[in-house]
PDB file of N, CA and C in Angstrom:
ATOM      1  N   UNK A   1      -1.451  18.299 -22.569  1.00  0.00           N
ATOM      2  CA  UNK A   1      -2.030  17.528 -21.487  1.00  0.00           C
ATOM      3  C   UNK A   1      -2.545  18.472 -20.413  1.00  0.00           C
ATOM      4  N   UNK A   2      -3.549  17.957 -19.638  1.00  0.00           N
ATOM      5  CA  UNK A   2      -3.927  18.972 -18.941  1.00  0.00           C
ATOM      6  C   UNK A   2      -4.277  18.086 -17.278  1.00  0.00           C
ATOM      7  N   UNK A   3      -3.651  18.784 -16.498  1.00  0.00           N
ATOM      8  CA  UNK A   3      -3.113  18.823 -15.390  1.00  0.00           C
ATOM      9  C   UNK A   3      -4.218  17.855 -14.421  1.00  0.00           C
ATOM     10  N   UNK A   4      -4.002  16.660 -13.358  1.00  0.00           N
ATOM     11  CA  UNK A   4      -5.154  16.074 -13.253  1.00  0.00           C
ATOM     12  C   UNK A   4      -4.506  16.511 -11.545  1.00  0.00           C
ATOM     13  N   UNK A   5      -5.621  16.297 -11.026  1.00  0.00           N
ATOM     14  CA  UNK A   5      -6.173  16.248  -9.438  1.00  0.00           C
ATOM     15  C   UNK A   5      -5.024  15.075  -8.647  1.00  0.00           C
ATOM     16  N   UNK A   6      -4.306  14.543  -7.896  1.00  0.00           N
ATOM     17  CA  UNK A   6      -3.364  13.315  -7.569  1.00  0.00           C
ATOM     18  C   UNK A   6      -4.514  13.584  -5.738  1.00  0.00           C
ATOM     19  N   UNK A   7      -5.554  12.666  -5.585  1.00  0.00           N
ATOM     20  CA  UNK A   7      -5.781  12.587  -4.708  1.00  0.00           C
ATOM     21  C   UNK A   7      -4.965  12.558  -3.168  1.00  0.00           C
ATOM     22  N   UNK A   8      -5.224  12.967  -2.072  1.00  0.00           N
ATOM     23  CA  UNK A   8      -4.038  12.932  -1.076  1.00  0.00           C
ATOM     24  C   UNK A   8      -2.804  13.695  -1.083  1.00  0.00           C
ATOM     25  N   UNK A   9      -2.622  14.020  -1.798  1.00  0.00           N
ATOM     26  CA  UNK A   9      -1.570  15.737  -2.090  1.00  0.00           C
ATOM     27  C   UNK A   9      -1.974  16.837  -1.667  1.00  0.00           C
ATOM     28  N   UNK A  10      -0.952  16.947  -0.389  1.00  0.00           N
ATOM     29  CA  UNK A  10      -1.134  17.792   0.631  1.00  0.00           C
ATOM     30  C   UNK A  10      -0.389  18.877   0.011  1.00  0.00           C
ATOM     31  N   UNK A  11      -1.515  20.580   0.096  1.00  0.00           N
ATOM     32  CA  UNK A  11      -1.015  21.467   0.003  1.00  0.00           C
ATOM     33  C   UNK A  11      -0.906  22.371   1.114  1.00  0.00           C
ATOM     34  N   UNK A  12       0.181  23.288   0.830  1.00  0.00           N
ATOM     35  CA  UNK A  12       0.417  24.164   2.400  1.00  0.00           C
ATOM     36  C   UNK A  12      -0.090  25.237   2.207  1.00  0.00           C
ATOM     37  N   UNK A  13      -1.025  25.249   3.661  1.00  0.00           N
ATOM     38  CA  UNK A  13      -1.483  26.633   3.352  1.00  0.00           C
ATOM     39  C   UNK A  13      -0.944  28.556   3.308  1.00  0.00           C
ATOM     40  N   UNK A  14       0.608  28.515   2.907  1.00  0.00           N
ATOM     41  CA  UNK A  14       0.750  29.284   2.445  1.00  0.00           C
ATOM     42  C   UNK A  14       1.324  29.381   1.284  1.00  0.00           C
ATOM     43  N   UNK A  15       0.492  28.223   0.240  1.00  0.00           N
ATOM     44  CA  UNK A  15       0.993  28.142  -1.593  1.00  0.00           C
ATOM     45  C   UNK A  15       0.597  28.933  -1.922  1.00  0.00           C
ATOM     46  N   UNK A  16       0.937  30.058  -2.758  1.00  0.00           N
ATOM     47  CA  UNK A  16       0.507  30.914  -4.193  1.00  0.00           C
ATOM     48  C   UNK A  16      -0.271  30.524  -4.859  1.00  0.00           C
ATOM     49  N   UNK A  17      -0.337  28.801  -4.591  1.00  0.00           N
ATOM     50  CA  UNK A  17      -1.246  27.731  -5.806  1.00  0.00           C
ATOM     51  C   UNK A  17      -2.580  27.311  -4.973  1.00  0.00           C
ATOM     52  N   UNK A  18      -3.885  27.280  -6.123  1.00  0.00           N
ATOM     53  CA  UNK A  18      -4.747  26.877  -5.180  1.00  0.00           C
ATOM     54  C   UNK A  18      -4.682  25.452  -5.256  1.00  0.00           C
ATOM     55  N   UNK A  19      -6.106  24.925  -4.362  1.00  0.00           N
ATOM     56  CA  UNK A  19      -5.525  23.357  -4.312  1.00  0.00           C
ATOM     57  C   UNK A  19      -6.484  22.712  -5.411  1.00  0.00           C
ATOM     58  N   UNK A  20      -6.153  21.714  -5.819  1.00  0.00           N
ATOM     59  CA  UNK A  20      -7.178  21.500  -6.792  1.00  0.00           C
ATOM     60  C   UNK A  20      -8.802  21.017  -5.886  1.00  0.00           C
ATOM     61  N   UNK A  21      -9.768  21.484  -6.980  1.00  0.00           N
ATOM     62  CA  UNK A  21     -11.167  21.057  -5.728  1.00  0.00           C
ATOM     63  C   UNK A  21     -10.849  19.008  -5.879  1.00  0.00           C
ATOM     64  N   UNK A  22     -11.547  18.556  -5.310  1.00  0.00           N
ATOM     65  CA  UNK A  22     -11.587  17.188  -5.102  1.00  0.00           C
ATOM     66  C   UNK A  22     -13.491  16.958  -5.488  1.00  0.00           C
ATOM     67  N   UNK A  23     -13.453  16.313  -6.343  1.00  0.00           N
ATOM     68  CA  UNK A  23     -15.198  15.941  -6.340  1.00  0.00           C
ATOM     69  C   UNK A  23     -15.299  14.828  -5.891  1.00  0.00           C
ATOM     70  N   UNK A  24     -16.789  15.354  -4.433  1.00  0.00           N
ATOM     71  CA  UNK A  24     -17.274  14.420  -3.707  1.00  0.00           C
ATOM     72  C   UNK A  24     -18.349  13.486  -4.538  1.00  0.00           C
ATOM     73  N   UNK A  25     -17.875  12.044  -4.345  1.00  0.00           N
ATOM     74  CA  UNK A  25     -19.694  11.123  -5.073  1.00  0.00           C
ATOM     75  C   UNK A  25     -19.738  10.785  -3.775  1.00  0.00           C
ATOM     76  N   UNK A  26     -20.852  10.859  -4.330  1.00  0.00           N
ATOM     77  CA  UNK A  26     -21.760  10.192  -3.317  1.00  0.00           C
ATOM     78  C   UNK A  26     -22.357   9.046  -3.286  1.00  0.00           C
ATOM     79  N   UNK A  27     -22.426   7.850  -3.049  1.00  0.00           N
ATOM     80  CA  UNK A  27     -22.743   6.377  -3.387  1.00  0.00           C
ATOM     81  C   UNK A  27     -23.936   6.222  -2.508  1.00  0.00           C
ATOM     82  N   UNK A  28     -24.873   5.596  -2.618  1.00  0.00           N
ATOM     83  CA  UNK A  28     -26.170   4.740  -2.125  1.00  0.00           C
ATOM     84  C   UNK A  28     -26.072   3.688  -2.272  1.00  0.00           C
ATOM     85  N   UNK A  29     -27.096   2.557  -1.242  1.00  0.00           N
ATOM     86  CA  UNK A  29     -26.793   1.209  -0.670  1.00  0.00           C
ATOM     87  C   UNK A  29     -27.117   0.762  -2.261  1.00  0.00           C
ATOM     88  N   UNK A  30     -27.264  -0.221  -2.491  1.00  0.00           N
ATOM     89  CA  UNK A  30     -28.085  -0.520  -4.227  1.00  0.00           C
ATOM     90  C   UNK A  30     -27.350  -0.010  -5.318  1.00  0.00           C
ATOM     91  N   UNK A  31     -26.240   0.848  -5.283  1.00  0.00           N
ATOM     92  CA  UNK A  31     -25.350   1.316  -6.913  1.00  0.00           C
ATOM     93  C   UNK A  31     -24.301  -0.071  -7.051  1.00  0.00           C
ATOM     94  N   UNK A  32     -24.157   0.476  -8.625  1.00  0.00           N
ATOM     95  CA  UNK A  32     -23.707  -0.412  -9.010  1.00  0.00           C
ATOM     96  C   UNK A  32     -22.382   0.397  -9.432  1.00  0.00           C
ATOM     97  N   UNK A  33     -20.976  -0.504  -8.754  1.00  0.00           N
ATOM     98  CA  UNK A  33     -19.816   0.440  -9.407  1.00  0.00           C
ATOM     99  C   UNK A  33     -18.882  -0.450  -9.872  1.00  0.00           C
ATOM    100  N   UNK A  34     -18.057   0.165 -10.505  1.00  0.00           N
ATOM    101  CA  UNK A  34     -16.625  -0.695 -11.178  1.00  0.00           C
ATOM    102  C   UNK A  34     -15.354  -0.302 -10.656  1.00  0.00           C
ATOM    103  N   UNK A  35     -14.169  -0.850 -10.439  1.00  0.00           N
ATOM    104  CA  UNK A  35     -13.229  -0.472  -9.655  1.00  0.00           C
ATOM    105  C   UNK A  35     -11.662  -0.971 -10.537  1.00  0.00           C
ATOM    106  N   UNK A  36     -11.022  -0.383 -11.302  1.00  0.00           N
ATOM    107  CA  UNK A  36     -10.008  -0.951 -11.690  1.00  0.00           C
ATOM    108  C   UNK A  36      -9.441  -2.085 -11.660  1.00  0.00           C
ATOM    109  N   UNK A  37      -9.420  -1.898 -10.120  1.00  0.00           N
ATOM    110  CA  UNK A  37      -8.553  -3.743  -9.325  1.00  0.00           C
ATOM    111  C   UNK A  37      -9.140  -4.541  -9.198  1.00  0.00           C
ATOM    112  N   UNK A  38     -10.890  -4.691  -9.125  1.00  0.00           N
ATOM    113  CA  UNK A  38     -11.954  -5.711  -8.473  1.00  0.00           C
ATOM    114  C   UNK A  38     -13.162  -5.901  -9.410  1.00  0.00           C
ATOM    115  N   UNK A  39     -13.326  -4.899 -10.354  1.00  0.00           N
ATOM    116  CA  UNK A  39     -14.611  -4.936 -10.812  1.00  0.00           C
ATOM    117  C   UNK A  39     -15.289  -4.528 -10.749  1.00  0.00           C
ATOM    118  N   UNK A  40     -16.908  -5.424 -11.230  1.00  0.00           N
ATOM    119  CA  UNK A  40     -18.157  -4.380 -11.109  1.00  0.00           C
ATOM    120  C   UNK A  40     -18.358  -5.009  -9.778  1.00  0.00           C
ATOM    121  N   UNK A  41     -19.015  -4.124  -8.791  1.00  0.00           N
ATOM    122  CA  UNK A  41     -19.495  -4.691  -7.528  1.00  0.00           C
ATOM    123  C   UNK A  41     -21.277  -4.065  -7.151  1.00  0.00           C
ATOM    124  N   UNK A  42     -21.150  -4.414  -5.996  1.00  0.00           N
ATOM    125  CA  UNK A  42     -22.801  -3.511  -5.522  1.00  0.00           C
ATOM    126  C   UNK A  42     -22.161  -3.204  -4.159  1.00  0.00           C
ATOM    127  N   UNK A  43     -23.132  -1.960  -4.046  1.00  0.00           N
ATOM    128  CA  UNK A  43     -22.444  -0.930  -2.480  1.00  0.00           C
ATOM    129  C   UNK A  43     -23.471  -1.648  -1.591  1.00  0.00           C
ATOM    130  N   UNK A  44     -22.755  -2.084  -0.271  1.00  0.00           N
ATOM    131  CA  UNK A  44     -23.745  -2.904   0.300  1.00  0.00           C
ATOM    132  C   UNK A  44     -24.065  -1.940   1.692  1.00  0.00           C
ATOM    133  N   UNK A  45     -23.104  -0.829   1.771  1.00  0.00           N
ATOM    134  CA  UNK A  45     -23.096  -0.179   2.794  1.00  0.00           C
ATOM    135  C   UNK A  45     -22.398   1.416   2.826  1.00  0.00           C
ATOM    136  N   UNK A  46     -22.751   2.237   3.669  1.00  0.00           N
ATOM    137  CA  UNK A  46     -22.292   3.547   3.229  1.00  0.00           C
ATOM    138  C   UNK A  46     -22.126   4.279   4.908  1.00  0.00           C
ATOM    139  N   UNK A  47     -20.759   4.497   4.705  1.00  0.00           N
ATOM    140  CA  UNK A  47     -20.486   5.515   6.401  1.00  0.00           C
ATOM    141  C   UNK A  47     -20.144   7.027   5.822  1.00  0.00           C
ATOM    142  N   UNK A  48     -20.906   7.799   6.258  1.00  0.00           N
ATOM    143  CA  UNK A  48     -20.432   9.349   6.165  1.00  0.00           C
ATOM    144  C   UNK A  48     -19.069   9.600   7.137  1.00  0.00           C
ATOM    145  N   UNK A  49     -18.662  10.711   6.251  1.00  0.00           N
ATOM    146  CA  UNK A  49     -17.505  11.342   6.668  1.00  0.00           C
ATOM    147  C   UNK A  49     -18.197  11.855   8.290  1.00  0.00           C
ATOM    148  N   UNK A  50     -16.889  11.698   9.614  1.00  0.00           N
ATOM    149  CA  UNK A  50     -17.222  12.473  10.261  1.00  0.00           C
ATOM    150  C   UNK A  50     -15.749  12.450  11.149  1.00  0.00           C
ATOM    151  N   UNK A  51     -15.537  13.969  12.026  1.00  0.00           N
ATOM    152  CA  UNK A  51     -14.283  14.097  12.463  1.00  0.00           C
ATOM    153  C   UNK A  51     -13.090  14.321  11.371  1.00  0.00           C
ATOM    154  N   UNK A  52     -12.320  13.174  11.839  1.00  0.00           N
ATOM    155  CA  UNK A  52     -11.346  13.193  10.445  1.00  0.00           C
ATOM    156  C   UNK A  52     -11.268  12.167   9.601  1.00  0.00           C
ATOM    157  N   UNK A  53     -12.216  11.257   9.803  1.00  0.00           N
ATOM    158  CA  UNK A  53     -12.257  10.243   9.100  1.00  0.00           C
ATOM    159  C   UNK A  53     -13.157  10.387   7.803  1.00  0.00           C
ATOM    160  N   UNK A  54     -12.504  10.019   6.868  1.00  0.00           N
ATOM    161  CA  UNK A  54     -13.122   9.796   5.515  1.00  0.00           C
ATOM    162  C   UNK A  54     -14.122   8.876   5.634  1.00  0.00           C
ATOM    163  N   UNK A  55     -15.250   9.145   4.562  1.00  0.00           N
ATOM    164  CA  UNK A  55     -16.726   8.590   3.832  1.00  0.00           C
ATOM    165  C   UNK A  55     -15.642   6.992   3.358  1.00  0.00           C
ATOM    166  N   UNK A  56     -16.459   6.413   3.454  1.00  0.00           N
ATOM    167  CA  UNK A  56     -16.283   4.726   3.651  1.00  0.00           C
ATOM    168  C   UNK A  56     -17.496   4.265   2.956  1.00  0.00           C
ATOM    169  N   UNK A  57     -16.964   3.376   1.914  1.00  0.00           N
ATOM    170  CA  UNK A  57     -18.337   2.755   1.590  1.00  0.00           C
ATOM    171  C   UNK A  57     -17.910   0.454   1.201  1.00  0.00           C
ATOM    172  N   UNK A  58     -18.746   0.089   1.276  1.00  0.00           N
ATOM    173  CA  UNK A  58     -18.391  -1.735   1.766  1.00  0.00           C
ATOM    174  C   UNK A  58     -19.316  -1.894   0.227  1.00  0.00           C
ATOM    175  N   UNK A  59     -18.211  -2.526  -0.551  1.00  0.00           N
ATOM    176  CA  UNK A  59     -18.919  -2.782  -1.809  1.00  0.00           C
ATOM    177  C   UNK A  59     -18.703  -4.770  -2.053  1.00  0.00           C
ATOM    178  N   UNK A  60     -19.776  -5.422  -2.460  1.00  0.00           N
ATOM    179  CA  UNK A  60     -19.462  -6.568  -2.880  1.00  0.00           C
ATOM    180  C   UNK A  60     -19.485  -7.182  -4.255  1.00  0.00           C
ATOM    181  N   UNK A  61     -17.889  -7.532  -3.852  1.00  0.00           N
ATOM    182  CA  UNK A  61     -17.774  -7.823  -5.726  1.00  0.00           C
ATOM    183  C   UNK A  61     -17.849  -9.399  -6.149  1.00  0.00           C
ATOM    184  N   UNK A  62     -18.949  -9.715  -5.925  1.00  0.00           N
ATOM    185  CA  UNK A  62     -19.063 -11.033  -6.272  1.00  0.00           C
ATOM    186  C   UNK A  62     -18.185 -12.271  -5.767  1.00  0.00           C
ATOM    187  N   UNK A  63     -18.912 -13.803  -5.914  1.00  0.00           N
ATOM    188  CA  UNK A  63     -17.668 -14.635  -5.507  1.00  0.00           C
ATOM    189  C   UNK A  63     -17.584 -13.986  -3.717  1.00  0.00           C
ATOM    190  N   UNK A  64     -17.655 -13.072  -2.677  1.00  0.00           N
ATOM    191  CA  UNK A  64     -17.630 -13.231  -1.222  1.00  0.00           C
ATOM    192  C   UNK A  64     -16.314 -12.422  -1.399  1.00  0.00           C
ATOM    193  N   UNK A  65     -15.786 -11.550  -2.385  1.00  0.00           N
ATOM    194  CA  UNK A  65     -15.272 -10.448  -2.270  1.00  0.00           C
ATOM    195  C   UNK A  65     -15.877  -8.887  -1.585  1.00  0.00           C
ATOM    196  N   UNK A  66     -15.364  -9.022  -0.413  1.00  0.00           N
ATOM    197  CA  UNK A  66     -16.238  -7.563   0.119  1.00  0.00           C
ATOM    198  C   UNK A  66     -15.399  -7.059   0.546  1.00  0.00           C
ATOM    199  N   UNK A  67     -15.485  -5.861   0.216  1.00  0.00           N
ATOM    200  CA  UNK A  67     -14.130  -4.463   0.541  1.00  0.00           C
ATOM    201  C   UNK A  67     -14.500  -3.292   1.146  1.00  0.00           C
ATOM    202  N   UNK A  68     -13.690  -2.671   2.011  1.00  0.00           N
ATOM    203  CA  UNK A  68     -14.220  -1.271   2.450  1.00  0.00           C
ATOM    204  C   UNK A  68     -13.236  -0.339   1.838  1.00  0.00           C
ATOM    205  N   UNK A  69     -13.717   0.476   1.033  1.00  0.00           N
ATOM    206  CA  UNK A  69     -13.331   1.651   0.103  1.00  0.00           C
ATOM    207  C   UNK A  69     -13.467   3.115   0.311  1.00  0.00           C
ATOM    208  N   UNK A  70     -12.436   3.837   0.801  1.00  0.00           N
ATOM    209  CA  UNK A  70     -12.165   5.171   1.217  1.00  0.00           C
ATOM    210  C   UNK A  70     -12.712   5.757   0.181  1.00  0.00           C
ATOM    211  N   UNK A  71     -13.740   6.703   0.070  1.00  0.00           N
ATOM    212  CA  UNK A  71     -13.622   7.924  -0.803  1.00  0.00           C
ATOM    213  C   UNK A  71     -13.684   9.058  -0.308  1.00  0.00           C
ATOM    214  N   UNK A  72     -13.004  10.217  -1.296  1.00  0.00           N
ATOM    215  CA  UNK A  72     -12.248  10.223  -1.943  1.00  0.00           C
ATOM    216  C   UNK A  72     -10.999   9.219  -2.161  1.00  0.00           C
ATOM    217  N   UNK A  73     -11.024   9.025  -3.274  1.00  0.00           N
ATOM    218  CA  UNK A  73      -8.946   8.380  -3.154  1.00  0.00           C
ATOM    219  C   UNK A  73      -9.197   6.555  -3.755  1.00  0.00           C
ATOM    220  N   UNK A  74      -9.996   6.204  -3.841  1.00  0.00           N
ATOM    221  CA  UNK A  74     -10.411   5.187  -4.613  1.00  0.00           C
ATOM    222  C   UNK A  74     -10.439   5.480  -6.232  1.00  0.00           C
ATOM    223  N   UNK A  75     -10.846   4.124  -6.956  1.00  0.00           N
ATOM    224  CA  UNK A  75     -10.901   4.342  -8.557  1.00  0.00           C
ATOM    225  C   UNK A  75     -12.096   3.892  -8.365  1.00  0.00           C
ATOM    226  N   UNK A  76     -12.826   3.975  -7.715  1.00  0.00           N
ATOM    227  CA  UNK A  76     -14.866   3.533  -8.061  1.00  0.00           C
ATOM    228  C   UNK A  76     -15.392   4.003  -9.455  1.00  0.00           C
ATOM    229  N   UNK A  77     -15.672   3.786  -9.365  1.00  0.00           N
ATOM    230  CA  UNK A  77     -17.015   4.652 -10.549  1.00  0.00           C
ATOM    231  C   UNK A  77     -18.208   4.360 -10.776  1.00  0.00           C
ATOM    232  N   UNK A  78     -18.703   4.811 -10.532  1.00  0.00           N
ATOM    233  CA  UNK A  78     -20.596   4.599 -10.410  1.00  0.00           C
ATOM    234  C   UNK A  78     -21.127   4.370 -12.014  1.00  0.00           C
ATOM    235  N   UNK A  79     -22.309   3.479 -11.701  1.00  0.00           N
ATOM    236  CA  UNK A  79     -22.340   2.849 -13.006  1.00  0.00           C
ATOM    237  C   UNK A  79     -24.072   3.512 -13.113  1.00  0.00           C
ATOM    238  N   UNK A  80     -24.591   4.024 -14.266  1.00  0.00           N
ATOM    239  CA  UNK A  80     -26.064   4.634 -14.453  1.00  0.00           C
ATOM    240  C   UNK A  80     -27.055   3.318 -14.641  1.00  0.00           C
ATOM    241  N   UNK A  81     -27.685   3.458 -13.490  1.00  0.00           N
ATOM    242  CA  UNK A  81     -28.983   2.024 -13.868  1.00  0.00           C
ATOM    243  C   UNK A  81     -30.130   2.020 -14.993  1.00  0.00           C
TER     244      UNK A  81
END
């Protein structure tokens, strides 16, 4: 098995170990994504990271389900149109 990323696992900066990288997506208004817990949805909105606050994106999953979703640290996944 080979060793996966656990989003939000804080390393100290004086580990021997590096940290694992984290890959940034990047979402646009119009994608189409799927989410473990909710489904396929559409991104209806997108806030950049700034300060210390994490990239935020407002996806609607049909039915008047609308969510605001931290990324990193979500299960999104962008779907190819």
């Amino acid at each position: 098995m080979s060793p996966r990323a656990v989003p939000g696992r804080r390393v100290l900066p004086t580990s021997p170990f590096k940290a694992p990288a984290v890959e940034q997506v990047v979402y646009a208004v119009g994608d189409w994504v799927t989410s473990d817990r909710h489904g396929l949805g559409r991104v209806i909105s997108v806030e950049a990271a700034h300060d210390d606050v994490p990239a935020r994106v407002l996806v609607d999953y049909r039915g008047g389900n609308v969510r605001w979703l931290t990324s990193p640290g979500t299960t999104l996944t962008g779907l190819a149109d």
